[in-house]
Protein backbone atom coordinates (compact mmCIF):
# COMPACT_ATOMS: atom_id res chain seq x y z
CA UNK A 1 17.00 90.81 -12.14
CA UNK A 2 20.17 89.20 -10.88
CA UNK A 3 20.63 91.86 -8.21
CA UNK A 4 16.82 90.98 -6.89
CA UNK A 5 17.67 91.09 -2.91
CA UNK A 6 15.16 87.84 -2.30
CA UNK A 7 17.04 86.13 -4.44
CA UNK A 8 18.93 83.46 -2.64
CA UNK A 9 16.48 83.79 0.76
CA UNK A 10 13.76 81.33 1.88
CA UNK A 11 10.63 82.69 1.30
CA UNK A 12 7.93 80.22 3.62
CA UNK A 13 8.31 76.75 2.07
CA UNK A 14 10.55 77.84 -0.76
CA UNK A 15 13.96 78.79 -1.52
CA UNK A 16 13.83 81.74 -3.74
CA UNK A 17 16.66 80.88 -6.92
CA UNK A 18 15.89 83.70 -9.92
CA UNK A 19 13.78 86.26 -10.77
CA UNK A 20 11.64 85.07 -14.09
CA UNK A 21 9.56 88.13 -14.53
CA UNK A 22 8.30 91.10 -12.72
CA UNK A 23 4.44 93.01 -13.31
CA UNK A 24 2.11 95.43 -12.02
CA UNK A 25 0.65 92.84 -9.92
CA UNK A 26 4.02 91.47 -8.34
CA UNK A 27 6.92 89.48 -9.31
CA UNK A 28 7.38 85.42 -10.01
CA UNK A 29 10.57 83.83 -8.47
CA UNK A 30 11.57 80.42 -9.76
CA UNK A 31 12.14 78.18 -6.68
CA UNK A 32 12.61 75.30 -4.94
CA UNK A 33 9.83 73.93 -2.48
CA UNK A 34 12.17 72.48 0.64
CA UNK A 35 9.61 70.14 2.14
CA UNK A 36 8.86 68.62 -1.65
CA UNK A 37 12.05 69.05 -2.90
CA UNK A 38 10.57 70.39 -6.57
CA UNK A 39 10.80 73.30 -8.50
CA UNK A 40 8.24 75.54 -8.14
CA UNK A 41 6.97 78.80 -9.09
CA UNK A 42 6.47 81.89 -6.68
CA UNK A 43 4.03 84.70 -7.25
CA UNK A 44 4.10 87.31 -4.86
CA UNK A 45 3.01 90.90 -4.23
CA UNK A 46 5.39 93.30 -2.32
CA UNK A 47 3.88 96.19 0.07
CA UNK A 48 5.89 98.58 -2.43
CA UNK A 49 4.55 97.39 -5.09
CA UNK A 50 1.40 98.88 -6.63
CA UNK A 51 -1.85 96.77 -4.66
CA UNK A 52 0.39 96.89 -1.58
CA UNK A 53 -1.86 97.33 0.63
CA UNK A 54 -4.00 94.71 -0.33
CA UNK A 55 -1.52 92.09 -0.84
CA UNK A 56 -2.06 89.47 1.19
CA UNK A 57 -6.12 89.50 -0.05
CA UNK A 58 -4.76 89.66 -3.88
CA UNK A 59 -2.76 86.88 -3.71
CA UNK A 60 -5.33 84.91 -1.20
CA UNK A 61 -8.12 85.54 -3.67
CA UNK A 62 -6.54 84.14 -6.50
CA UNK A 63 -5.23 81.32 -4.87
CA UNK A 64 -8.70 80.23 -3.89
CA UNK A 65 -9.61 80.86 -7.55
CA UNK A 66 -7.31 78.70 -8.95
CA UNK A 67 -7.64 75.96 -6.32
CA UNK A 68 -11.22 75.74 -7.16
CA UNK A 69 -10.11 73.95 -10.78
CA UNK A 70 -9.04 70.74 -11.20
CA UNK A 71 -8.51 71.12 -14.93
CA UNK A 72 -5.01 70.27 -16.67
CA UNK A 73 -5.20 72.75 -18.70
CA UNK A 74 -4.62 75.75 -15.62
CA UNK A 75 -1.68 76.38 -13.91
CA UNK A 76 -2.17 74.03 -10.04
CA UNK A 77 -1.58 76.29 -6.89
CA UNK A 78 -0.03 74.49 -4.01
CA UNK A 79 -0.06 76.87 -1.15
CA UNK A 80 -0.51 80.39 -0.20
CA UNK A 81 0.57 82.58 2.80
CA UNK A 82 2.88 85.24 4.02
CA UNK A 83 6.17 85.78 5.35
CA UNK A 84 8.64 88.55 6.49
CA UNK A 85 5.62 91.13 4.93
CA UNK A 86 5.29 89.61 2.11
CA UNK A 87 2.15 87.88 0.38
CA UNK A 88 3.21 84.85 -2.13
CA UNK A 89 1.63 82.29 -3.63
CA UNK A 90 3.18 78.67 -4.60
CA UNK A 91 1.96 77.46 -8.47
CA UNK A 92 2.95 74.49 -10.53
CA UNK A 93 6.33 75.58 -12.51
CA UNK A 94 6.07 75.26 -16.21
CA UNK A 95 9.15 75.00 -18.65
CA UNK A 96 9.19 76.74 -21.59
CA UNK A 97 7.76 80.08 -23.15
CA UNK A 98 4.56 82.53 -22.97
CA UNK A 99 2.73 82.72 -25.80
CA UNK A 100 3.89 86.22 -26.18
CA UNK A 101 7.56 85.05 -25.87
CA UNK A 102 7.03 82.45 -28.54
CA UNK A 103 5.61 84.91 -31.29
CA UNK A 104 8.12 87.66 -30.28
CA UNK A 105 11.39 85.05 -30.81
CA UNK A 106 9.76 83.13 -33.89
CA UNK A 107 7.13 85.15 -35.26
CA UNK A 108 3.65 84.28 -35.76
CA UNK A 109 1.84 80.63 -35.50
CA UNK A 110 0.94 78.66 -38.02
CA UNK A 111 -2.65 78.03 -38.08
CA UNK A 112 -2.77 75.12 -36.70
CA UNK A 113 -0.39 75.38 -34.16
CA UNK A 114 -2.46 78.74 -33.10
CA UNK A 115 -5.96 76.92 -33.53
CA UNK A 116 -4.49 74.16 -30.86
CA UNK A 117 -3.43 76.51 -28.43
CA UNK A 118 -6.85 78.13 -28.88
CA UNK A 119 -8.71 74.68 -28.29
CA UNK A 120 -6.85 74.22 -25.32
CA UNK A 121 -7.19 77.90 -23.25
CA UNK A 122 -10.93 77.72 -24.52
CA UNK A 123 -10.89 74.07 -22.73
CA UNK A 124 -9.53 75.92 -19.66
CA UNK A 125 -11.30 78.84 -19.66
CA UNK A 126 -14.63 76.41 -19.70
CA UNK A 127 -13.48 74.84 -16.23
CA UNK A 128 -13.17 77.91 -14.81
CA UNK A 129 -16.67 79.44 -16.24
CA UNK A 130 -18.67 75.97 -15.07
CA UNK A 131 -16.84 77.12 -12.08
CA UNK A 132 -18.31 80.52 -11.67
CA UNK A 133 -15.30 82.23 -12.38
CA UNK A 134 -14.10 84.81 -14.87
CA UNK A 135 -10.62 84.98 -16.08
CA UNK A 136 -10.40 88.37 -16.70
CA UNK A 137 -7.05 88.88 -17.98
CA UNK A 138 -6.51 86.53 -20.77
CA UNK A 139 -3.88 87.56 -22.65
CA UNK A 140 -0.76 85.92 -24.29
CA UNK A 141 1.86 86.24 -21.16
CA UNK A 142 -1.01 84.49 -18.94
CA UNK A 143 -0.30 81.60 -21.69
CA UNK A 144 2.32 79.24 -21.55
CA UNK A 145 3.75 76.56 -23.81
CA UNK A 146 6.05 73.99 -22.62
CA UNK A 147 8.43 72.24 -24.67
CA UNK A 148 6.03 69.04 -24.70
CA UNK A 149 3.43 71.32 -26.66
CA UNK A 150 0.97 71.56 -23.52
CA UNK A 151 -0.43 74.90 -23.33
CA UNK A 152 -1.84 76.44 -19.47
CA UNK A 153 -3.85 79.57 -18.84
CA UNK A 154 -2.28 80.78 -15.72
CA UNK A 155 -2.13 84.24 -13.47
CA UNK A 156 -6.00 83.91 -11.75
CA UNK A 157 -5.14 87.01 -9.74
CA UNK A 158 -7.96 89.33 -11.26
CA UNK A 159 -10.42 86.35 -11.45
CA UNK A 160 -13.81 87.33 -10.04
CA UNK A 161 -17.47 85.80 -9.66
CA UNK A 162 -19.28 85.68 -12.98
CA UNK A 163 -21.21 88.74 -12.82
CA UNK A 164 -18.85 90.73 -9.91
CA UNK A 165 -18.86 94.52 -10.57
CA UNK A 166 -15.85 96.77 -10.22
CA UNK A 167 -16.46 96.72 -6.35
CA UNK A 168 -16.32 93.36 -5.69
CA UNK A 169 -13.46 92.43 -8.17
CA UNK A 170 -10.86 94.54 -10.13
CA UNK A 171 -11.41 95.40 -13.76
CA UNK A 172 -7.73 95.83 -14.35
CA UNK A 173 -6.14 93.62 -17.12
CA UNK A 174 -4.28 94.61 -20.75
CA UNK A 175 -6.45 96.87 -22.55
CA UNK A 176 -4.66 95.50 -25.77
CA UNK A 177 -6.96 92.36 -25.47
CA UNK A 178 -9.56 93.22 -23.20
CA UNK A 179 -13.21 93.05 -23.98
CA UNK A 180 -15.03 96.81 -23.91
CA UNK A 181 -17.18 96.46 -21.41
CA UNK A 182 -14.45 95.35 -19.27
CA UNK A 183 -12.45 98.74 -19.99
CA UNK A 184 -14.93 100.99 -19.40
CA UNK A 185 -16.10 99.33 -15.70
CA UNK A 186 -19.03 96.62 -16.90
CA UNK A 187 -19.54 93.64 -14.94
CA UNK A 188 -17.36 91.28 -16.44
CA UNK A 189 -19.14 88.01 -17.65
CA UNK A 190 -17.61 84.76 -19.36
CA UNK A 191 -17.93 85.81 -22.53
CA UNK A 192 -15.64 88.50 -21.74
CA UNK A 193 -12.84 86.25 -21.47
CA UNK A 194 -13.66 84.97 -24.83
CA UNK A 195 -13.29 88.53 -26.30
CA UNK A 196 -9.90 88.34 -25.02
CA UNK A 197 -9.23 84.98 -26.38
CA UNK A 198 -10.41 86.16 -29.82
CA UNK A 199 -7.74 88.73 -29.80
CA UNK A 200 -5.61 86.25 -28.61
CA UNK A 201 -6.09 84.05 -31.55
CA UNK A 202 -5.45 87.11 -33.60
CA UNK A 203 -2.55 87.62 -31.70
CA UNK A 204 -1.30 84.76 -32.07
CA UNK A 205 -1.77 84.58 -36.16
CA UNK A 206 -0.65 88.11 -36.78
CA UNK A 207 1.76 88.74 -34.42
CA UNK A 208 0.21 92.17 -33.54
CA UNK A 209 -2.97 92.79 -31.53
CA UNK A 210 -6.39 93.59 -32.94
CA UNK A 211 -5.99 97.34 -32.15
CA UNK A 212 -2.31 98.54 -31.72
CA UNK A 213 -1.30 101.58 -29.84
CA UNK A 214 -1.32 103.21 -26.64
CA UNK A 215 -3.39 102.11 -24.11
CA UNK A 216 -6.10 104.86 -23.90
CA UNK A 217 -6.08 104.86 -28.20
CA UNK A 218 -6.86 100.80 -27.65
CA UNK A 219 -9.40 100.94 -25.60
CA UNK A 220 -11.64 103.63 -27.50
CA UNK A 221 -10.61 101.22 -30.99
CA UNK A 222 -12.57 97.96 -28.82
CA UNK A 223 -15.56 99.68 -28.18
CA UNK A 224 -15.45 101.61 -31.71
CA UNK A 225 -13.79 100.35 -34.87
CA UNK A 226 -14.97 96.71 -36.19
CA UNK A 227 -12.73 93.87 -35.68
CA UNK A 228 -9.97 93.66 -38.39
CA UNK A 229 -10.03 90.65 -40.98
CA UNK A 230 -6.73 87.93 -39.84
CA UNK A 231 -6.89 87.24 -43.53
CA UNK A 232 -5.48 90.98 -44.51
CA UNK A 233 -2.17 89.74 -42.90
CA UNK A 234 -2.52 85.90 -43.17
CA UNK A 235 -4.04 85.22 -46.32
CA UNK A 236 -3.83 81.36 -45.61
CA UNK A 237 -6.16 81.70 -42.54
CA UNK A 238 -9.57 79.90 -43.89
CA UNK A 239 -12.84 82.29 -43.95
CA UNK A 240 -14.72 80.02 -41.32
CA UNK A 241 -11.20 80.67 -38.60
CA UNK A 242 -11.75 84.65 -39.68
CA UNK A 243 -14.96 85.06 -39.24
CA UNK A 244 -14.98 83.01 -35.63
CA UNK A 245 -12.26 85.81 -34.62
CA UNK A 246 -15.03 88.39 -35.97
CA UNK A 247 -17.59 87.22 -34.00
CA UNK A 248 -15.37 86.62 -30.41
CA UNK A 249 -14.50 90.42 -31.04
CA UNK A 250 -18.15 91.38 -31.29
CA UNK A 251 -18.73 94.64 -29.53
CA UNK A 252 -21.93 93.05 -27.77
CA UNK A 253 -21.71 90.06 -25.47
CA UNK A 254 -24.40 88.69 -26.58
CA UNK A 255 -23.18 88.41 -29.78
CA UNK A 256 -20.05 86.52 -29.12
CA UNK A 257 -20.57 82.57 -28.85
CA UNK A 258 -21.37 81.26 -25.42
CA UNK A 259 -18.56 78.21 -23.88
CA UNK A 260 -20.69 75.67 -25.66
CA UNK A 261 -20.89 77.14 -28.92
CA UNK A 262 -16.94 78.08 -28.93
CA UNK A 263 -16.50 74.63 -28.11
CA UNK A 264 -18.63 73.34 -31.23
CA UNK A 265 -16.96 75.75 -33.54
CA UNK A 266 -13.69 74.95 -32.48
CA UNK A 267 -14.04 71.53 -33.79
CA UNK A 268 -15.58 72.06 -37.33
CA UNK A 269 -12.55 71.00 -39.87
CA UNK A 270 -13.03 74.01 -41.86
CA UNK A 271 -11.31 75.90 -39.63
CA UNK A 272 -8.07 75.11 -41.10
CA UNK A 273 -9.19 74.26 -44.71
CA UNK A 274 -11.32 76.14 -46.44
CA UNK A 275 -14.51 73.73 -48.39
CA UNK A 276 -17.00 74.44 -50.78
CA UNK A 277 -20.76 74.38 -49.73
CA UNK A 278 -20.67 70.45 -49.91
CA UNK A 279 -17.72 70.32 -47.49
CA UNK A 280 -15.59 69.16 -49.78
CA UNK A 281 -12.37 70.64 -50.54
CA UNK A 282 -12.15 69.68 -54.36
CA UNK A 283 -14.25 71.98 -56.50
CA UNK A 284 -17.94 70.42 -57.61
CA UNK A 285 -18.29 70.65 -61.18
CA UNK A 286 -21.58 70.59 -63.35
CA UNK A 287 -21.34 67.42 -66.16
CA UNK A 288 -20.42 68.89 -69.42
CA UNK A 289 -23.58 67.40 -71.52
CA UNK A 290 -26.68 67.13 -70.40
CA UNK A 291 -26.66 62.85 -72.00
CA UNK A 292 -24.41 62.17 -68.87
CA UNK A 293 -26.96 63.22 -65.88
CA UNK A 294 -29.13 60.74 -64.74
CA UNK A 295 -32.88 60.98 -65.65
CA UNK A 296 -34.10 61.91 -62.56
CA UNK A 297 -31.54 65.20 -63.17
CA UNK A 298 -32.55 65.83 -66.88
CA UNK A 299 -35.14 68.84 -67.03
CA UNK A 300 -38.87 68.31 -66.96
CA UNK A 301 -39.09 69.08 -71.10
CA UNK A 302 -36.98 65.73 -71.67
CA UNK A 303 -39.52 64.24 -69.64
CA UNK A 304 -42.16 65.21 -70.78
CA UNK A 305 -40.49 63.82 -74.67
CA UNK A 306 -40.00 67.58 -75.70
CA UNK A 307 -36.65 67.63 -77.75
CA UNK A 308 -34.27 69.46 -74.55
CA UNK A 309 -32.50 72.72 -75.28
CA UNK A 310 -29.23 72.74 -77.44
CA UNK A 311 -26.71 72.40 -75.07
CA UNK A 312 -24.34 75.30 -74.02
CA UNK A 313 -21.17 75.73 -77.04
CA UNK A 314 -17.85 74.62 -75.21
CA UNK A 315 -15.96 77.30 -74.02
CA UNK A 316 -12.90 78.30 -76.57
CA UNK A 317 -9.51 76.81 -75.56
CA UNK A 318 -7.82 80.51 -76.04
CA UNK A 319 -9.67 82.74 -74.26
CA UNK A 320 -8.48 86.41 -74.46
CA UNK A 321 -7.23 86.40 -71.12
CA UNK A 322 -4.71 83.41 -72.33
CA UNK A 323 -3.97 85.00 -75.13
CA UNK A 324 -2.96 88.13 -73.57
CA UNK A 325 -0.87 86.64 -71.62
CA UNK A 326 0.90 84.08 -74.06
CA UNK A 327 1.10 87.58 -76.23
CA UNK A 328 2.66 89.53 -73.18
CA UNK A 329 4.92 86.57 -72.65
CA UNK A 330 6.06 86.37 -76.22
CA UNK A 331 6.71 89.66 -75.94
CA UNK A 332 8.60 90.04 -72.86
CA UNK A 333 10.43 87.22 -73.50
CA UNK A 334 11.93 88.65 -77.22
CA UNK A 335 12.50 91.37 -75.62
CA UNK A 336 14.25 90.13 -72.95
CA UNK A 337 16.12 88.01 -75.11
CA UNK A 338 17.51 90.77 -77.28
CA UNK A 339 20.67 92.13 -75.06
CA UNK A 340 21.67 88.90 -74.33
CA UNK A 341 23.47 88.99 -77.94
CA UNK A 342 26.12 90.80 -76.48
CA UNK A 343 26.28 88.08 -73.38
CA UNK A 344 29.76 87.28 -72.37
CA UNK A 345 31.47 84.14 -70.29
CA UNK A 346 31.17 86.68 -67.14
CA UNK A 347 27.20 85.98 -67.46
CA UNK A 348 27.64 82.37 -66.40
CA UNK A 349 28.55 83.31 -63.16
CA UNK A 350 26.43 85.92 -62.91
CA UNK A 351 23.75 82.92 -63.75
CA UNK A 352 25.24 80.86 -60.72
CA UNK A 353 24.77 83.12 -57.74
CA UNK A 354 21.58 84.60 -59.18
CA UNK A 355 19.95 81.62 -59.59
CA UNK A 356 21.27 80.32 -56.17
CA UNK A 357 20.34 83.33 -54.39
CA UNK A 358 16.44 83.34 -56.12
CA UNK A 359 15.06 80.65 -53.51
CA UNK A 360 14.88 83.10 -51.13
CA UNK A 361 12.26 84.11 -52.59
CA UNK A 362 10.46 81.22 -52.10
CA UNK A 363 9.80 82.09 -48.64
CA UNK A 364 7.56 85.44 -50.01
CA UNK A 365 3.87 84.24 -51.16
CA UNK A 366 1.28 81.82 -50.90
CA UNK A 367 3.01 78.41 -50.17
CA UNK A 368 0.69 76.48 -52.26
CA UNK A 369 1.25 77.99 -55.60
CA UNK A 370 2.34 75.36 -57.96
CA UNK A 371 5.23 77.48 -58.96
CA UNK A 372 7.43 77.10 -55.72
CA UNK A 373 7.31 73.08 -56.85
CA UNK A 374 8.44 73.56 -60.14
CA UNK A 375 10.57 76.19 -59.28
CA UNK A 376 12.93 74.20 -56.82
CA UNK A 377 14.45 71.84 -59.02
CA UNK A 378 14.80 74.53 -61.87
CA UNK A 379 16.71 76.40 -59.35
CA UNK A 380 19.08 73.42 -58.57
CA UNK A 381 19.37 72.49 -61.86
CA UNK A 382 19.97 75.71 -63.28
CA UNK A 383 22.58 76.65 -60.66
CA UNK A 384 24.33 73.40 -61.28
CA UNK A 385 24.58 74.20 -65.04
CA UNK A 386 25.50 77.66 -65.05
CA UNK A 387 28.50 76.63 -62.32
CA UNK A 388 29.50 73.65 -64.61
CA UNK A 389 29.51 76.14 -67.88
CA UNK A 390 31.93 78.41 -66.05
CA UNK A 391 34.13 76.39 -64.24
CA UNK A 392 34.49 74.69 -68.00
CA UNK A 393 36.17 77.63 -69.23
CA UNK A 394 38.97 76.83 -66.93
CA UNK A 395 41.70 73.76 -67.18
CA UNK A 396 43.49 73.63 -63.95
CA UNK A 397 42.71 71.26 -60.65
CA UNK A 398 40.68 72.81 -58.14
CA UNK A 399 42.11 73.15 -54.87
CA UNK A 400 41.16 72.31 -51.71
CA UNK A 401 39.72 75.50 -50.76
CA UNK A 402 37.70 75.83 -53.86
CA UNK A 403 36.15 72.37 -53.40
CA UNK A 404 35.05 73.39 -49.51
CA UNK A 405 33.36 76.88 -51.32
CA UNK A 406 31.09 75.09 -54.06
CA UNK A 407 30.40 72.40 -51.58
CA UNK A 408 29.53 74.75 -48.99
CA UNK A 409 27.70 76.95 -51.57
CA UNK A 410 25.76 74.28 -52.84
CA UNK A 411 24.50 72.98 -48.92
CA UNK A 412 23.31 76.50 -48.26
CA UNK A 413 21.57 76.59 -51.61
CA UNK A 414 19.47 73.31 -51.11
CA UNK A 415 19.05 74.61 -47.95
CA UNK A 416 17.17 77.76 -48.30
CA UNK A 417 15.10 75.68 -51.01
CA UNK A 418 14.24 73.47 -48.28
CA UNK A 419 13.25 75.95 -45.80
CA UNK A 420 12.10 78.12 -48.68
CA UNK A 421 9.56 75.54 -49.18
CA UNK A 422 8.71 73.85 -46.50
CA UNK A 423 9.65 75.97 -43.90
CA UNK A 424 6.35 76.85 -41.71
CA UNK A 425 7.64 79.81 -39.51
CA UNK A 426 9.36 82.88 -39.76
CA UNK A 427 12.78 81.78 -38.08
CA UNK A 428 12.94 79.34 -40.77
CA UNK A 429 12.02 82.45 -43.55
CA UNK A 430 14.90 84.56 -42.05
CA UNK A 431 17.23 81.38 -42.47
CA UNK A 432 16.08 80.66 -45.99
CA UNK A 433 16.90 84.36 -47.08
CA UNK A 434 20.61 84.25 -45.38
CA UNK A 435 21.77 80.73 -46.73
CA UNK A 436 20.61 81.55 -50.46
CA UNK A 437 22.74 84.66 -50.92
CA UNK A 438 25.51 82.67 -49.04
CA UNK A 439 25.28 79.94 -51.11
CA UNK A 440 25.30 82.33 -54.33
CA UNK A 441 28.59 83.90 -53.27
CA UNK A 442 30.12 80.90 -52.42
CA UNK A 443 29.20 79.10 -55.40
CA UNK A 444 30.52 82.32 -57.64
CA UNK A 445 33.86 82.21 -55.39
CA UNK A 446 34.15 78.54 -56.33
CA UNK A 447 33.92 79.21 -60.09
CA UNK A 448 36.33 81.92 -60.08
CA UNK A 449 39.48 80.14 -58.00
CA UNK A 450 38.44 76.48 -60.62
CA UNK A 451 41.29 76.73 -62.09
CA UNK A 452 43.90 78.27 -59.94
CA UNK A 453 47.17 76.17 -59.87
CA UNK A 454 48.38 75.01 -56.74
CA UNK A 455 50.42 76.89 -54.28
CA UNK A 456 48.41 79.84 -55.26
CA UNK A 457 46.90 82.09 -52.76
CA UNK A 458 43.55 81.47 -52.66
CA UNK A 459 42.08 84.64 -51.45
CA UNK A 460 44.22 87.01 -53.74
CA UNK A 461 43.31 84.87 -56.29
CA UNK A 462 40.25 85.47 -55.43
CA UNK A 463 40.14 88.63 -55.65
CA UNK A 464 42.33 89.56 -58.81
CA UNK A 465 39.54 87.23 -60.58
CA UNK A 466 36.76 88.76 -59.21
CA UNK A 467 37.82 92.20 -60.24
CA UNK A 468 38.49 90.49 -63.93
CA UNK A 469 35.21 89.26 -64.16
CA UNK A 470 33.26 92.24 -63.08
CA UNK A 471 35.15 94.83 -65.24
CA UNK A 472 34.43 92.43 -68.29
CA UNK A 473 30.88 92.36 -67.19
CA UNK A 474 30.35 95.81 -66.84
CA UNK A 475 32.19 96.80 -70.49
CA UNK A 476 29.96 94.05 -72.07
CA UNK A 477 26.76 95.70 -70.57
CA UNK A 478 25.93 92.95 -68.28
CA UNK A 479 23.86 95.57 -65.60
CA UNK A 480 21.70 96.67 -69.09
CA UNK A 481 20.54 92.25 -69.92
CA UNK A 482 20.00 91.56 -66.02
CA UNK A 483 18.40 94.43 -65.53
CA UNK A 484 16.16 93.72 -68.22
CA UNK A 485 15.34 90.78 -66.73
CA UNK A 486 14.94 91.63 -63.56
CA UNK A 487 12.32 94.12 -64.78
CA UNK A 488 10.53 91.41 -66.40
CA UNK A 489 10.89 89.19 -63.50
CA UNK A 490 9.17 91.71 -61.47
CA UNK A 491 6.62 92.69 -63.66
CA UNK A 492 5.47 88.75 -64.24
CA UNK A 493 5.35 88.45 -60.51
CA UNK A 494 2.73 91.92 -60.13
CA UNK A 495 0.70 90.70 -62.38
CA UNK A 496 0.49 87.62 -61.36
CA UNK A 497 -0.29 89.25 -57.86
CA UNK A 498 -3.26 91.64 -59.19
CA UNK A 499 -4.68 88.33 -60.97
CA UNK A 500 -4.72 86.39 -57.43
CA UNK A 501 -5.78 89.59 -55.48
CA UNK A 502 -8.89 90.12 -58.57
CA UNK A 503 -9.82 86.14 -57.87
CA UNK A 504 -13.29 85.69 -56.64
CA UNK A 505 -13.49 82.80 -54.40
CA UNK A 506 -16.75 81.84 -55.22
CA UNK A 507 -15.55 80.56 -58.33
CA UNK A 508 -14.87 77.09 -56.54
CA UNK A 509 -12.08 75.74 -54.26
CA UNK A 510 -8.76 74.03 -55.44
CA UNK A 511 -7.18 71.46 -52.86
CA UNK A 512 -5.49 73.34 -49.80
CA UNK A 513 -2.86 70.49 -48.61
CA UNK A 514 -0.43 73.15 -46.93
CA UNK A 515 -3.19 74.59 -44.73
């Protein structure tokens, strides 16, 4: 891109300074507008390029689109023309990111973050429907996000009358997100735009489109295959947000929602936490004796002075499912207990970088299971006793390099717990599962230079000890007790898995704060 041969030459009004991205409908320069004296953005369409020959009416046409909204949310247009050839067309320049940028560098959007930018191209794409137009290419690099969290639909160059036919307007968009009766040559109609937005959304959630592949193989899976569920990759997306996707992707117009309805549904606050049929989030339930309803609940027998039915017996506190599982943990637990009579001093450190390396994990699941509370501080805690118990076995002063390893080691711990925790994107994920490793290692390498006397080297002595400790390890059977445990760790963590996955969710809601 830095060898574009505009770059650097006045182009009409503007001073052409970088190529920002290139097209099958032209190329977008960032400039500068002489007369304003502003950065600006310009579109424009080359007589090489494919639509040549219709250049100047391309870029025309979709000026004249775009200048007929006055909305915030779309991209303004400030002038059209052509020079030296060349069609181009002058927009608003926005800083930051497409939407397809953003979930390429970071990963997929939160819910929330993807319902808002939603709300907002659904806010646009309403302007331009009271308008009479049709988008007709919404996709995720017609979206962009500055750094100010404003989101603009841009790129009106297919934009057509509601209604237009492929010989009054092209039919031409990404087949990844385009409705079917826009791929197969149907007059496009404004619910065709919010087809493409509801693969946007899932998108945008998923990081994938709706139907993956090749072009032609995409096309044939919109008109043919249902929509998929958001939830089978983002279990935290609420039913009502899923189903809305479902019904944008509906292979019928008519059965998508019209601008008003979108609009409607858009706002309901179940969308991003799921409720019971009260529309509560807390789970309703029944009184436990039939003495504490009031009378006007009691049944018509008490009423009528008949004695009422015994009430139901209370359900046992050790159900076989509990007991199963206090047996299975009883079980795994003596039996995971029994190599560790051979455990050695080697096994505290062990101890230390496992347990600082285990809140990466915490970045794997459903972030509102109550165990990635309670599991934090038993990870700080734990580390922070199994470092102390080794580092006791030692009596010299720890030197300066030592200190800067278990400090270091224990930032990057707390660190990944944070992120593990509270982290909401995948950036943050990656960074949780690098720093808790890190920290492990340094911690260990801490432990084993403690008590190395001064004017040692620290990196032999590193190394000498390292060696020391993992022969002893390995002739006490250390691999045999963690790998035990490991096992068990593993098998705890499927079945807990098959036990959420078997979970029926009409048996009531439990409080959703993380949603």
């Amino acid at each position: 891109m830095a060898d574009d041969p505009l770059v650097g030459r006045t182009l009409g009004p503007c001073l052409l300074e970088s190529l920002v991205g290139a097209g099958g409908m032209g190329r977008v320069y960032r400039a500068r507008h002489l007369a304003l004296d502003r950065v600006v953005a310009v579109k424009l369409v080359d007589r090489a390029l494919p639509g040549g020959p219709g250049a100047r009416e391309t870029v025309l046409a979709e000026a004249r689109a775009a200048a007929k909204l006055d909305d915030p949310r779309v991209v303004a247009v400030y002038d059209a023309g052509e020079d030296q050839g060349t069609a181009y067309l002058v927009m608003q320049w926005v800083e930051g990111e497409d939407l397809q940028a953003r979930v390429t560098r970071a990963g997929p959007l939160a819910p929330a973050e993807a319902l808002r930018v939603v709300r907002e191209v659904a806010g646009a794409l309403r302007a331009a429907h009271a308008a009479g137009l049709v988008h007709r290419d919404v996709k995720p690099a017609n979206i962009l996000l500055d750094p100010h969290g404003a989101v603009k639909l841009t790129d009106f160059g297919l934009a057509g009358a509601a209604g237009a036919g492929p010989a009054e307007a092209t039919t031409a968009g990404s087949f990844h997100f385009m409705a079917p009766e826009q791929g197969y040559g149907a007059p496009a109609e404004p619910r065709s735009d919010l087809y493409a937005l509801g693969a946007t959304w899932y998108f945008a959630l998923t990081g994938r489109p709706p139907f993956p592949g090749s072009a032609a193989d995409a096309m044939l899976r919109h008109r043919d295959e249902s929509p998929p569920d958001a939830r089978s990759l983002r279990p935290e997306v609420t039913a009502r947000a899923a189903a809305l996707i479902g019904r944008l992707l509906a292979k019928a117009a008519e059965d998508r929602p019209d601008d008003a309805a979108l609009r409607r549904e858009l706002e309901a606050p179940d969308l991003l936490l799921d409720v019971d049929a009260s529309g509560s989030p807390f789970r309703l339930v029944a009184p436990r004796h039939e003495e504490s309803a009031p009378p006007l609940a009691r049944p018509a027998a008490a009423l009528r002075g008949l004695p009422p039915p015994p009430p139901p017996p209370p359900p046992s506190p050790l159900g076989s499912r509990t007991a199963f599982y206090l047996l299975g943990g009883a079980m795994g637990a003596a039996f995971g207990a029994w190599p560790w009579r051979w455990a050695v001093t080697e096994d505290w450190l062990a101890a230390t970088v496992f347990l600082a390396a285990f809140p990466a994990l915490l970045t794997l699941g459903d972030r509102r299971a109550p165990w990635r509370r309670a599991a934090a501080p038993a990870f700080i805690l734990g580390s922070a006793g199994c470092f102390a118990r080794w580092v006791g076995t030692g009596a010299g002063i720890p030197r300066l390099e030592t200190l800067i390893a278990a400090g270091l080691g224990a930032g990057s711990a707390a660190g990944a717990v944070y992120m593990g925790l509270w982290g909401v994107d995948a950036e943050e994920a990656v960074w949780a599962r690098v720093l808790a490793p890190l920290g492990g290692l340094l911690l260990g390498a801490a432990a084993l230079t403690w008590s190395a006397p001064d004017g040692s080297d620290w990196g032999a002595t590193l190394a000498a000890g390292g060696w020391r400790a993992w022969s002893r390890w390995i002739a006490a059977g250390g691999p045999a007790r963690w790998g035990v445990l490991l096992a068990l760790t593993a098998a705890a963590a499927a079945a807990r898995r098959v036990k959420s996955v078997g979970s029926r969710p009409e048996d009531g809601r439990r409080l959703n704060w993380n949603r």
